[in-house]
Protein backbone atom coordinates (compact mmCIF):
# COMPACT_ATOMS: atom_id res chain seq x y z
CA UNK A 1 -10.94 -43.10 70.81
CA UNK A 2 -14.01 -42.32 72.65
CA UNK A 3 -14.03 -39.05 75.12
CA UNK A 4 -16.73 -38.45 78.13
CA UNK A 5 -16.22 -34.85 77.86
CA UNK A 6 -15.90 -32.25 74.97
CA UNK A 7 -11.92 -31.31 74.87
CA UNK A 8 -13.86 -28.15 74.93
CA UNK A 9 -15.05 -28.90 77.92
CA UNK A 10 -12.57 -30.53 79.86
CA UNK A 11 -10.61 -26.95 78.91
CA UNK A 12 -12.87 -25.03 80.66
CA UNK A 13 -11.56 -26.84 83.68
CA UNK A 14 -8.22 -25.63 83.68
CA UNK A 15 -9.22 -22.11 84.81
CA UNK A 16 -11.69 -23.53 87.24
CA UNK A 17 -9.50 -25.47 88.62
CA UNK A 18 -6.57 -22.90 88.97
CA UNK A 19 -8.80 -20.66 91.13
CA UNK A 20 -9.72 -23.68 93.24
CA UNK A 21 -6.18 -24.36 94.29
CA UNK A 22 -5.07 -20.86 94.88
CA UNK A 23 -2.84 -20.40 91.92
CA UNK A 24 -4.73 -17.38 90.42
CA UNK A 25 -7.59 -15.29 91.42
CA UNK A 26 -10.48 -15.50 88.91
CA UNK A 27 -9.36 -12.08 86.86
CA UNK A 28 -5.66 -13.97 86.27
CA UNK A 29 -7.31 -17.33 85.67
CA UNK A 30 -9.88 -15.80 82.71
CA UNK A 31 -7.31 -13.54 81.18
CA UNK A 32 -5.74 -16.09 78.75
CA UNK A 33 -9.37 -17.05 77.37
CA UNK A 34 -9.19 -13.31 75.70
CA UNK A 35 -5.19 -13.79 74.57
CA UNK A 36 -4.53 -12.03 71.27
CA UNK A 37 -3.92 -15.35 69.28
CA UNK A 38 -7.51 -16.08 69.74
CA UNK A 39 -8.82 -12.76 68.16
CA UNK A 40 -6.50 -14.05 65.38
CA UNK A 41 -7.54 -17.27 64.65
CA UNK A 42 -11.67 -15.33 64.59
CA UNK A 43 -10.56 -13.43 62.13
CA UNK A 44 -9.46 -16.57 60.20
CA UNK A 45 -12.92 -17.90 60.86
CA UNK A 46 -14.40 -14.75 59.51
CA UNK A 47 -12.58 -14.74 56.12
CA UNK A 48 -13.47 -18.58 55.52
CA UNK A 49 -16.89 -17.98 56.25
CA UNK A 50 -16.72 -14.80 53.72
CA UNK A 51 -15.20 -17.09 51.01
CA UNK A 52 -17.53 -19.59 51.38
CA UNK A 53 -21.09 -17.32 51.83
CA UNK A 54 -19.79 -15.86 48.44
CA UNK A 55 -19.15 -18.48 46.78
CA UNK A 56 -15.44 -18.74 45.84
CA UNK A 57 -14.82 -21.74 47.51
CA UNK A 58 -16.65 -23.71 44.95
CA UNK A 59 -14.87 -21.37 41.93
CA UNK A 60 -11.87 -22.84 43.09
CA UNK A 61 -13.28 -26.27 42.01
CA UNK A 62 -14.67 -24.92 39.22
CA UNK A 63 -11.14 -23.24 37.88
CA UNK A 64 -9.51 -26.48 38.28
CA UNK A 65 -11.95 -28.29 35.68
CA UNK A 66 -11.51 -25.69 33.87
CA UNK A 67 -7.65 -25.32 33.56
CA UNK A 68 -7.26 -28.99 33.39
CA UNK A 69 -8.63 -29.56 29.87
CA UNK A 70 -10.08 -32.68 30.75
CA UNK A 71 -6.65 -33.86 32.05
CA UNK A 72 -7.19 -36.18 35.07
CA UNK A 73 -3.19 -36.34 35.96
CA UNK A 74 -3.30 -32.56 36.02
CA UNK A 75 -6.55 -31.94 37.91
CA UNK A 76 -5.27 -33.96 40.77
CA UNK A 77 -2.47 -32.27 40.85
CA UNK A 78 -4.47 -29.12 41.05
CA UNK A 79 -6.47 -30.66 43.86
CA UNK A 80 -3.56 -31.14 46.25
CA UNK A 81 -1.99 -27.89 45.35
CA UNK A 82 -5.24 -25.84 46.24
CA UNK A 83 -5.97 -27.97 49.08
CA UNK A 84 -2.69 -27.64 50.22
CA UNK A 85 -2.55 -23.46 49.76
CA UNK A 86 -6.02 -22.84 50.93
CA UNK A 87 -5.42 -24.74 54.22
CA UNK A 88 -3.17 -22.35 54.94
CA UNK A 89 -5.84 -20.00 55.40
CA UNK A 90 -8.88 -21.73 55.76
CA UNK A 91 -9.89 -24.45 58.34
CA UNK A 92 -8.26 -27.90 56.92
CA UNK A 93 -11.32 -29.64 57.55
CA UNK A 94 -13.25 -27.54 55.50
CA UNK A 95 -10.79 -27.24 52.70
CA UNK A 96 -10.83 -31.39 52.81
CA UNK A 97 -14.51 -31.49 52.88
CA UNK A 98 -14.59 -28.73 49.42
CA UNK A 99 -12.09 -30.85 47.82
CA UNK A 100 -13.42 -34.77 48.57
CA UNK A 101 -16.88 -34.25 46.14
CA UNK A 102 -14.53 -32.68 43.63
CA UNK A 103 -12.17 -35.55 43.29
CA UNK A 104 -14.87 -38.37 43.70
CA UNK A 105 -16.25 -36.69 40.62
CA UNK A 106 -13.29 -37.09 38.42
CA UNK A 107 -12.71 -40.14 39.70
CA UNK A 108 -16.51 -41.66 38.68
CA UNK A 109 -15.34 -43.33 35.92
CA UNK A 110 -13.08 -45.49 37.24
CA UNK A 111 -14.39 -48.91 38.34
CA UNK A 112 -13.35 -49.03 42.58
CA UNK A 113 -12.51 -52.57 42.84
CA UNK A 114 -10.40 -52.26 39.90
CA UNK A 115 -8.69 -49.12 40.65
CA UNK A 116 -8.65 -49.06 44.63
CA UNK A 117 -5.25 -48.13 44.59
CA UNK A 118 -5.59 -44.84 42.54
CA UNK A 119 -8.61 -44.17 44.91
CA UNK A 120 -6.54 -44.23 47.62
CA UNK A 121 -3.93 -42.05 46.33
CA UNK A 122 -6.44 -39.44 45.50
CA UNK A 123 -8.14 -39.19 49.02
CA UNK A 124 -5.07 -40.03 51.04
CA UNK A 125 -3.57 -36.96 49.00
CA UNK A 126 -6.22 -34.00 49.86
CA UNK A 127 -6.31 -35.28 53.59
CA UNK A 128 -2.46 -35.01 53.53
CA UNK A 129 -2.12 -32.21 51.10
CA UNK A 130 -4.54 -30.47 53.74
CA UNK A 131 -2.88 -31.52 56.99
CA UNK A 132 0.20 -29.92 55.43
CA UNK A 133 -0.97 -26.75 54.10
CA UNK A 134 -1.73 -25.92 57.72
CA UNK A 135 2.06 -25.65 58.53
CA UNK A 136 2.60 -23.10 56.23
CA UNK A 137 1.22 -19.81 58.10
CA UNK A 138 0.07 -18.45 61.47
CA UNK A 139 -3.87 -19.11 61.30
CA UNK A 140 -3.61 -22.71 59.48
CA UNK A 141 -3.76 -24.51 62.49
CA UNK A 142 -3.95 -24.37 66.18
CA UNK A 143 -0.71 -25.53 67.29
CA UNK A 144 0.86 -23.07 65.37
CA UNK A 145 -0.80 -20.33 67.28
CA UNK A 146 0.00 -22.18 70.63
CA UNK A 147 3.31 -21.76 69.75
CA UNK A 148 3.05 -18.05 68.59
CA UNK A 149 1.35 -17.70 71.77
CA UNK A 150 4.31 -19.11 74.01
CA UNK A 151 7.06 -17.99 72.48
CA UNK A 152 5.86 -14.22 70.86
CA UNK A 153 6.41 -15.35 67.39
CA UNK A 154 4.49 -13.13 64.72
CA UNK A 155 3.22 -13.73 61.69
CA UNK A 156 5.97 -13.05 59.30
CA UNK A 157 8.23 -15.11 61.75
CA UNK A 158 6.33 -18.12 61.23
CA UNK A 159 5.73 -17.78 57.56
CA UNK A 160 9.95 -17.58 57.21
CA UNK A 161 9.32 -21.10 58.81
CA UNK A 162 6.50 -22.16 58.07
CA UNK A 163 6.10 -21.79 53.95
CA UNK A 164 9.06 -23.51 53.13
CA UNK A 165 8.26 -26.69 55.09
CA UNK A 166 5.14 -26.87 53.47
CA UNK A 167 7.76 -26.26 50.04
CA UNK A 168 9.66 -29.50 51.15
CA UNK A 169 6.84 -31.51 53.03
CA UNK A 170 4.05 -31.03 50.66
CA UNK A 171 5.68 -32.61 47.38
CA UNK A 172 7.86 -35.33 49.30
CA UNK A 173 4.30 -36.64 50.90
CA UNK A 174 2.50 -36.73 47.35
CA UNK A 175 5.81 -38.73 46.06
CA UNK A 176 5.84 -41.25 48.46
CA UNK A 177 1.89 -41.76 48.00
CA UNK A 178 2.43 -42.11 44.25
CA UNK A 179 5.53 -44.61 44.60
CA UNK A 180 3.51 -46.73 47.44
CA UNK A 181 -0.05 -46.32 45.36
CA UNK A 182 1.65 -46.46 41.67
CA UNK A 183 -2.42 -45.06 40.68
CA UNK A 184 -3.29 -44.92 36.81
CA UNK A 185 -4.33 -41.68 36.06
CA UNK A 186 -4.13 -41.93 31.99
CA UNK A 187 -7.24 -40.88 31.65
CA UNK A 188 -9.28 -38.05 30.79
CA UNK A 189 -12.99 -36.42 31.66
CA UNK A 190 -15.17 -34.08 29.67
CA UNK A 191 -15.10 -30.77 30.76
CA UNK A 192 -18.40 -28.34 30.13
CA UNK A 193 -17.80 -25.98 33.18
CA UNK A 194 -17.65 -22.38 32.24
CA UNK A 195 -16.35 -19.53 35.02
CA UNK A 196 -18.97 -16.75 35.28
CA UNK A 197 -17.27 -12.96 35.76
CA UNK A 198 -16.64 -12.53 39.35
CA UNK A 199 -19.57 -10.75 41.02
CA UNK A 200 -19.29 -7.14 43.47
CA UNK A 201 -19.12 -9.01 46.11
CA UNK A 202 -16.48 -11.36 45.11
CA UNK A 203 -14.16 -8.65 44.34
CA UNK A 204 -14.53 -7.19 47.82
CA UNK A 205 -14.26 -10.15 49.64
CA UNK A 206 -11.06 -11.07 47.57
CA UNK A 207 -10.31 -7.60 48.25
CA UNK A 208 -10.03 -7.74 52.29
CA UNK A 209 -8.31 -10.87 51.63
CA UNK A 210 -5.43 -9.27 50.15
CA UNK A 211 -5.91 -6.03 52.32
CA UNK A 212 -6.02 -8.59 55.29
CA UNK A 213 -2.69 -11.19 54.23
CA UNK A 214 -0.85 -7.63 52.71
CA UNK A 215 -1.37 -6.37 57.28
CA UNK A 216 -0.16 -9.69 58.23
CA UNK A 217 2.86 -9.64 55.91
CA UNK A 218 3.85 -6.26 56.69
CA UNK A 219 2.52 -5.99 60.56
CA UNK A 220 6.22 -5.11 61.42
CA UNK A 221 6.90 -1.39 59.74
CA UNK A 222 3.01 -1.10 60.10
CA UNK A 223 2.93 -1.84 63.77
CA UNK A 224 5.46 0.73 64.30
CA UNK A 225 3.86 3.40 62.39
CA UNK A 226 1.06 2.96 64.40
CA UNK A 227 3.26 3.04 67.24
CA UNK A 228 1.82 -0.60 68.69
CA UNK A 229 4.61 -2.99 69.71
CA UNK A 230 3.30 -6.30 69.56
CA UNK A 231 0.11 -8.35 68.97
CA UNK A 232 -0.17 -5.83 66.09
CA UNK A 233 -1.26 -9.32 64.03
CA UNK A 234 -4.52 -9.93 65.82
CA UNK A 235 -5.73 -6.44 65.45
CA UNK A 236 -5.24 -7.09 61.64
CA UNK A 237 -7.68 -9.23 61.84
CA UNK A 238 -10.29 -7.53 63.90
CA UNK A 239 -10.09 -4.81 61.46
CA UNK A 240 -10.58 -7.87 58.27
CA UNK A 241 -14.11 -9.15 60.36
CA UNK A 242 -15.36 -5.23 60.87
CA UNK A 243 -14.33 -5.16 56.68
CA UNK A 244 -16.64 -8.19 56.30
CA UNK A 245 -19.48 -6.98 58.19
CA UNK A 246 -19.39 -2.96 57.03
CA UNK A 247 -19.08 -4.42 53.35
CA UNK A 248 -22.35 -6.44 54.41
CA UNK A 249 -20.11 -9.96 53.18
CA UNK A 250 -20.75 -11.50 55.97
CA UNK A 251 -22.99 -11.15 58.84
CA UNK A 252 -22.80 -11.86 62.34
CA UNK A 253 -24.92 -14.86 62.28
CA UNK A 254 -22.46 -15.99 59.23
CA UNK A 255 -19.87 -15.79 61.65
CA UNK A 256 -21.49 -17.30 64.96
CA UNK A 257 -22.53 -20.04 62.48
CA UNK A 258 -18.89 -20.93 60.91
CA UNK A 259 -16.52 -20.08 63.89
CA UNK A 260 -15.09 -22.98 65.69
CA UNK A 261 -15.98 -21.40 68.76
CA UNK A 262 -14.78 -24.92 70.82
CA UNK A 263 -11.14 -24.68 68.69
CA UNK A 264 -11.00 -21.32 70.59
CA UNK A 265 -12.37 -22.20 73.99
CA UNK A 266 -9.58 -25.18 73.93
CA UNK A 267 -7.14 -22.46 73.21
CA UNK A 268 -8.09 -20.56 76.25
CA UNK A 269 -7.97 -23.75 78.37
CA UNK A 270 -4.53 -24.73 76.52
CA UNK A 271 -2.85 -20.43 77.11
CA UNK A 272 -3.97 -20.85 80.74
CA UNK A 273 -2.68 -24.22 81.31
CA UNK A 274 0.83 -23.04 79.91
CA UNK A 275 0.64 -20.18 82.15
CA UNK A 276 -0.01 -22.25 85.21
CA UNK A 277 2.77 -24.71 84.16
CA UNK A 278 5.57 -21.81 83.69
CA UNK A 279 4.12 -19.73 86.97
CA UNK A 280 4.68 -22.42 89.39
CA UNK A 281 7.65 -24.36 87.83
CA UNK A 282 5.98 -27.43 87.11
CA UNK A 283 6.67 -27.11 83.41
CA UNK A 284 10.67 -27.17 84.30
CA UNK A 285 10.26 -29.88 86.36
CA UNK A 286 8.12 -32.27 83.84
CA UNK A 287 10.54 -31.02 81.04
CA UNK A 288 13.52 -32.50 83.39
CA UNK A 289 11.66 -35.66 84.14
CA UNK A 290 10.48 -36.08 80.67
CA UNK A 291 13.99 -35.75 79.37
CA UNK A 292 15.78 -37.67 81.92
CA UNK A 293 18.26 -40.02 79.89
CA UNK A 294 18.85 -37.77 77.41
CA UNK A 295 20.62 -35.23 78.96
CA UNK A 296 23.86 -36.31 77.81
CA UNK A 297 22.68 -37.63 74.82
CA UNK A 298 23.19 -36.04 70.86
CA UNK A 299 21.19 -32.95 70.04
CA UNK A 300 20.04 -35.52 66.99
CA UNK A 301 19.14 -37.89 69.23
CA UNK A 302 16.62 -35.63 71.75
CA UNK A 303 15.07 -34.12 68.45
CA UNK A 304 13.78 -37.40 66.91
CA UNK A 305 12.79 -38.85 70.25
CA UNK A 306 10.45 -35.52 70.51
CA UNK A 307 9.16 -35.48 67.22
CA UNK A 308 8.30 -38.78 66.92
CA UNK A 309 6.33 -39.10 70.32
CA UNK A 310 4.66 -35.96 69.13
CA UNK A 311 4.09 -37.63 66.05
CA UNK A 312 2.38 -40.57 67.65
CA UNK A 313 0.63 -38.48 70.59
CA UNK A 314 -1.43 -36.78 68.01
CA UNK A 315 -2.34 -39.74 66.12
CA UNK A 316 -4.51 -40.59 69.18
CA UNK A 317 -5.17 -37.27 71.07
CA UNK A 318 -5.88 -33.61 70.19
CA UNK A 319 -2.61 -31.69 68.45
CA UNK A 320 -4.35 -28.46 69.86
CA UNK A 321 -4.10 -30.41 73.40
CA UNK A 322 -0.90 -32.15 73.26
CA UNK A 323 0.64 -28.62 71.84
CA UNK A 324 -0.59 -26.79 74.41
CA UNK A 325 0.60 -29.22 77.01
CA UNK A 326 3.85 -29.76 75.54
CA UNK A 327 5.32 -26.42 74.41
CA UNK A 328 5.67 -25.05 77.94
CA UNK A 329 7.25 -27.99 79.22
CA UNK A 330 10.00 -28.54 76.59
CA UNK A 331 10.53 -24.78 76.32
CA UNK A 332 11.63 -24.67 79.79
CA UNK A 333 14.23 -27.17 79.41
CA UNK A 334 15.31 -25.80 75.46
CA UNK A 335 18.71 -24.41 77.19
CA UNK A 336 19.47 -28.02 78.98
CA UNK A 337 20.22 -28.61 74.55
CA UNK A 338 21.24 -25.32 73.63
CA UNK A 339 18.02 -24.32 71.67
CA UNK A 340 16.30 -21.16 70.97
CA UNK A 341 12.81 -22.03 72.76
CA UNK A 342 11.06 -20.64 69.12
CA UNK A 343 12.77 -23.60 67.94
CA UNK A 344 11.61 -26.28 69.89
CA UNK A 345 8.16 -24.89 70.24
CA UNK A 346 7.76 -24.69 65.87
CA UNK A 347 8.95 -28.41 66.03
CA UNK A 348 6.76 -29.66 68.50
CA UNK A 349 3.68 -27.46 66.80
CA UNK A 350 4.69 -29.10 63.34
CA UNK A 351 5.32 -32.33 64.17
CA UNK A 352 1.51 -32.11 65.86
CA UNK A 353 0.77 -31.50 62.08
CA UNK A 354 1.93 -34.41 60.72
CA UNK A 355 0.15 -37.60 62.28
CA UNK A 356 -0.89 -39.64 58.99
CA UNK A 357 -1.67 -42.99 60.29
CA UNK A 358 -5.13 -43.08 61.82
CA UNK A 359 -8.72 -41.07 60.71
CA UNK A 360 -8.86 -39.90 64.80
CA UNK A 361 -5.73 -37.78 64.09
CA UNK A 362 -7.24 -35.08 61.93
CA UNK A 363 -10.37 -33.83 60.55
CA UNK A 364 -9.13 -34.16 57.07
CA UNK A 365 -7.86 -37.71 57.52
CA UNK A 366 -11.57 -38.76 59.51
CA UNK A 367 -13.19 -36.86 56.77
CA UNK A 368 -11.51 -38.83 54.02
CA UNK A 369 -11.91 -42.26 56.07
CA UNK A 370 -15.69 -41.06 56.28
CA UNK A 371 -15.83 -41.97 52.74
CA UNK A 372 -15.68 -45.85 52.69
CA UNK A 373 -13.15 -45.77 50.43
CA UNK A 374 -10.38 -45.79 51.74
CA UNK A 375 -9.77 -48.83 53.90
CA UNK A 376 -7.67 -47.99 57.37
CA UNK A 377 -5.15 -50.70 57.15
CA UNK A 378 -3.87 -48.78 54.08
CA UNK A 379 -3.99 -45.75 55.84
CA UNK A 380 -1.88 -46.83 58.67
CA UNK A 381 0.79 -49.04 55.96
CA UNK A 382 1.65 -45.44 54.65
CA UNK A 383 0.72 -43.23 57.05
CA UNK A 384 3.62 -44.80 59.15
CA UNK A 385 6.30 -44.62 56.25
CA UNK A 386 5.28 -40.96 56.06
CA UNK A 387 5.23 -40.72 59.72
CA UNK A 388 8.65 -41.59 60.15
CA UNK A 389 9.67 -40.07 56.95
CA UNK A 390 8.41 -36.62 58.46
CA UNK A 391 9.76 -37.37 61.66
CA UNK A 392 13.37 -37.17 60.30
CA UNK A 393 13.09 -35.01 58.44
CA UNK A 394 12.10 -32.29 60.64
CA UNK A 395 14.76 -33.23 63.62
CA UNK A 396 17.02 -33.22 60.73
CA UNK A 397 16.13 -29.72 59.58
CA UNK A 398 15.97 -28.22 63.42
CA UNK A 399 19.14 -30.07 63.96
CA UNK A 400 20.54 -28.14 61.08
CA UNK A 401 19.25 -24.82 62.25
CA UNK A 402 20.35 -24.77 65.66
């Protein structure tokens, strides 16, 4: 899928464009581009590039030699469980990236051509294992903060959601990999690595880690005994990059440097366009016209049909785009099926989560793909049983909560 502007670009267009036509004056039409969510998602940005300046990226790696004893079975395992926890924190594409030399190493001494298939299973596990782990909280991917952003949910409210698809998701992908793979993994590696103590600087920047997930997790009594009454999230983590740069762990190069700065220029562009869409009732009417047929149809019914052209949207377009596009417009029309809007916008964010089928749909898949090992007629064969897999099983689970 080629692209003749930046989505970065093209989102600087919406704002432009709403001045143009007289839907808001310039002050209104900017105002999304410094929405709280953003300020959030920096402050992701800043404890990544903290981890990763200091080094405990690569420990990670290193403590999984380590613990594995020279066990290759285990090891992977490891792989996909830290790749799947620390994309819940870090960017997805950078956990993938930290991951993909690690697992290429173990994997050395198997001959390719002879054990493609337990390649395969290996790669197409950290891309997935790091497409999921974004689910699980707030800042682990974009279309979770669109929906945050759209529907006022906070941090703790999407962890209640989000961590225990990631419980049910992350294991039932890996499964289904291993049954359609069937790798060999009986085998072992020799293992010399040796941690080092953690250094001062280590300990601090683990330290406004925990001092920074501790604010998130408790930003409700917190945010009242500071007497703020929402958005209290996002000042959590301004306070976690001032942290950073007073503790000199990062500095403001560092940051500049590892900051998707276009992920949060296409979430100004995406805020605005939902605002436009909801302030002159064209999100309504889409919504209606978009669900015409299936007004009288089962709840069951209008669930899977939205999660599984969400599904395949974002196998060929940008989930932060097609999020941003789509959460206004079915939010609008959530009481046509009885819903709780927060409902509809987590399943449309989620499902933007889960395209497994082609490299274009995520970083971590194109990064994977990038290898040349991992041919993308295999990727597509089980990318679509998962992609249908996932698909019911998150209408199911709305459909159960509603």
């Amino acid at each position: 899928m080629t692209e003749t502007f930046h989505v970065s670009v093209t989102a600087l267009l919406v704002p432009l464009l709403a001045v143009l036509t007289g839907i808001f004056e310039v002050k209104q039409a900017l105002s999304q581009f410094a929405h709280p969510i953003i300020y959030l998602f920096l402050g992701g940005f800043a404890l990544a590039s903290a981890l990763h300046k200091q080094g405990l990226d690569s420990r990670i790696a290193s403590l999984i030699i380590v613990l594995a004893k020279g066990r290759v079975r285990l090891a992977i395992w490891m792989i996909f469980i830290s790749t799947a926890f620390t994309s819940m924190w870090i960017s997805n594409t950078a956990t993938a990236a930290m991951m993909l030399p690690l697992a290429l190493g173990l994997l050395s001494k198997l001959n390719y051509q002879q054990n493609k298939s337990s390649y395969w299973f290996v790669l197409l596990g950290i891309a997935y294992s790091a497409n999921i782990g974004g689910i699980g909280t707030l800042v682990g991917s974009p279309p979770n903060a669109i929906a945050a952003a759209n529907t006022g949910i906070s941090f703790v409210e999407w962890l209640q959601f989000g961590l225990p698809t990631v419980i049910i998701m992350f294991p039932l992908v890996i499964v289904i990999l291993f049954w359609f793979f069937k790798p060999d993994l009986n085998f072992s590696f020799d293992s010399e690595t040796k941690l080092e103590p953690l250094t001062v600087q280590q300990k601090l920047t683990l330290l406004v880690f925990l001092i920074t997930v501790c604010g998130w997790l408790f930003s409700k009594p917190l945010s009242a005994w500071f007497g703020i009454q929402k958005d209290f999230d996002s000042l959590v983590a301004l306070f976690a990059i001032i942290q950073l740069a007073v503790l000199r762990l990062i500095s403001w190069k560092d940051l500049q440097q590892s900051a998707d700065w276009g992920v949060l220029i296409l979430f100004g562009g995406g805020l605005t366009l939902s605002a436009i869409l909801q302030t002159t009732g064209a999100s309504e009417f889409l919504g209606q016209q978009m669900i015409a047929g299936l007004e009288h149809a089962p709840l069951i019914v209008f669930l899977l049909a939205l999660t599984g052209m969400v599904v395949m949207l974002t196998e060929v377009a940008s989930n932060t785009a097609s999020s941003a596009l789509l959460i206004p417009v079915f939010i609008a029309v959530a009481q046509s099926f009885d819903m709780q809007p927060e409902l509809i916008a987590i399943l449309i964010a989620v499902a933007a989560s889960c395209a497994f089928m082609l490299p274009v749909a995520t970083p971590p898949n194109a990064i994977v793909f990038g290898s040349g090992l991992v041919p993308q007629q295999q990727m597509m064969k089980v990318g679509l049983v998962l992609n249908l897999t996932m698909t019911l099983l998150m209408a199911s689970g709305i459909w159960f909560l509603v």
